[in-house]
Protein backbone atom coordinates (compact mmCIF):
# COMPACT_ATOMS: atom_id res chain seq x y z
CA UNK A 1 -74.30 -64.06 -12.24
CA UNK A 2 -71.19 -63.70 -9.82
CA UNK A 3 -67.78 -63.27 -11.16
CA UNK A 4 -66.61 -66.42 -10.65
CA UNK A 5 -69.50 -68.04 -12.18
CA UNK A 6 -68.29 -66.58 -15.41
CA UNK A 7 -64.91 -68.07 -15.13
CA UNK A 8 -66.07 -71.68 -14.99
CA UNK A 9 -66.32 -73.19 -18.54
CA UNK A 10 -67.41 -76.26 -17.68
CA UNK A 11 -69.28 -78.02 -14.45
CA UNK A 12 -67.18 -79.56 -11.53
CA UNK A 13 -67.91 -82.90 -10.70
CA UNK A 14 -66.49 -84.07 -7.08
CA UNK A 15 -64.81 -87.12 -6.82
CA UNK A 16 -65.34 -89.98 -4.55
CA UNK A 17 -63.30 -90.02 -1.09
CA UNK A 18 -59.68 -90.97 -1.28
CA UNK A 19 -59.34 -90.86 -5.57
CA UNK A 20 -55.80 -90.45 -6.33
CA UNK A 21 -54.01 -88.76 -9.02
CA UNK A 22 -50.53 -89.67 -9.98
CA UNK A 23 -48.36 -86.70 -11.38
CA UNK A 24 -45.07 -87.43 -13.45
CA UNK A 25 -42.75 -84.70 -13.75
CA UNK A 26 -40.71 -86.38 -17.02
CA UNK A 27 -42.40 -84.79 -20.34
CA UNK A 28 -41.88 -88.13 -22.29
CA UNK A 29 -45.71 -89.92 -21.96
CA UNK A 30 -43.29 -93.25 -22.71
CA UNK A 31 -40.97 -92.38 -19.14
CA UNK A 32 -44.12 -91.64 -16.77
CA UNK A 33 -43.03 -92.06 -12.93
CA UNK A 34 -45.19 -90.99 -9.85
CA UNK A 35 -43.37 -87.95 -8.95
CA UNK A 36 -46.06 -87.15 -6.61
CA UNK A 37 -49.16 -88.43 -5.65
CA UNK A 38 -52.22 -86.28 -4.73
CA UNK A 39 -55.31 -86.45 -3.57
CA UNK A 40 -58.34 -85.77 -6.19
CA UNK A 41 -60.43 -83.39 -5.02
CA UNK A 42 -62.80 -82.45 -7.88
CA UNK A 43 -62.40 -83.18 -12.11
CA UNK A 44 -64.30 -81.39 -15.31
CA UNK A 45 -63.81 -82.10 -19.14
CA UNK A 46 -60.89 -79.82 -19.17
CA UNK A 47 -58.84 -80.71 -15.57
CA UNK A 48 -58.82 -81.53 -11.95
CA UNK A 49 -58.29 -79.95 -8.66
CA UNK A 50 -55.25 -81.80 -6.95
CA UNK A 51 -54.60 -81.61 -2.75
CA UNK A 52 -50.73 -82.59 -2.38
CA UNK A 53 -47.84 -81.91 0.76
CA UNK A 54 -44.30 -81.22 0.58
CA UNK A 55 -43.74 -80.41 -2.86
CA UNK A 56 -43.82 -77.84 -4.74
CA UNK A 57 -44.78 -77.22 -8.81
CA UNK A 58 -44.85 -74.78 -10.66
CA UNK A 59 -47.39 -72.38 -12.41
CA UNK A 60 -47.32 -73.21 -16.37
CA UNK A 61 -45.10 -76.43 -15.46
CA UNK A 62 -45.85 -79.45 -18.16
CA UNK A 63 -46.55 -82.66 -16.34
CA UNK A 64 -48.41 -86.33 -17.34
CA UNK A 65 -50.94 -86.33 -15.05
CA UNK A 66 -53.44 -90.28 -14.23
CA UNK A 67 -56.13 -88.84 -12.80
CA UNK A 68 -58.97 -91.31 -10.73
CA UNK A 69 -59.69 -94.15 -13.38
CA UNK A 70 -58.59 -91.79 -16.71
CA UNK A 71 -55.14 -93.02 -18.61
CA UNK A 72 -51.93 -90.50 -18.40
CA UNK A 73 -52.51 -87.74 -20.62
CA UNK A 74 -50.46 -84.72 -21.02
CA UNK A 75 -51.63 -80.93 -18.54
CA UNK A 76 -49.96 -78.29 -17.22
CA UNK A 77 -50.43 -76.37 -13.85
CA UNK A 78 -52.80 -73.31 -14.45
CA UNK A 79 -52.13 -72.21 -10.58
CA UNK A 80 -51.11 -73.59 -7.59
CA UNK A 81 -52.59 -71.58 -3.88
CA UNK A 82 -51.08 -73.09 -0.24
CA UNK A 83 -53.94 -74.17 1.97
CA UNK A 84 -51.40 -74.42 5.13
CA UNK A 85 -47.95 -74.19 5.80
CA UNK A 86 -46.63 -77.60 3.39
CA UNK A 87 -50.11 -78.01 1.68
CA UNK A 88 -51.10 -77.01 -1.54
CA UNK A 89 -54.04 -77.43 -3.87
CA UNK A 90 -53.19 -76.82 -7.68
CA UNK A 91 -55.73 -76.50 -10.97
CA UNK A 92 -54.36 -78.74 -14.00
CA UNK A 93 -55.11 -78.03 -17.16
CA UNK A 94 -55.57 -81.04 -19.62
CA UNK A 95 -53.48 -80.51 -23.04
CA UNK A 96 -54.65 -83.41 -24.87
């Protein structure tokens, strides 16, 4: 079993072409804004994988995060790699 076989805790599921995700940056579930809008690239039981331009989080930031057809729930950012110069493609952890 590779290494990063081990690190996966739960399966990956891909998500249809063009899901969104809508990320609000306010910590107050009652105040949720989209902040940013990203593309959806894959979801499991405990986050997603997000593709988003021109904006930068932060590792460990809190956020409210709709992802696809799920309702806002509170995650933070477990890590955050740039795919090309403006593009990045971050890991979010669900909290709740």
């Amino acid at each position: 079993m590779s290494q990063y076989s081990k690190q996966r805790k739960n399966l990956r599921f891909y998500t249809p072409v063009n899901t969104m995700a809508k990320i609000s940056l306010s910590t107050d579930p009652l105040k949720f804004s989209n902040d940013l809008i990203a593309v959806l690239v894959q979801e499991s039981h405990q986050g997603c994988g997000v593709v988003f331009a021109n904006f930068i989080l932060e590792k460990e930031q809190k956020i409210h995060i709709k992802s696809g057809a799920l309702a806002a729930m509170c995650a933070r950012v477990a890590w955050i790699k740039e795919l090309d110069k403006g593009i990045y493609y971050a890991g979010i952890e669900y909290l709740e």
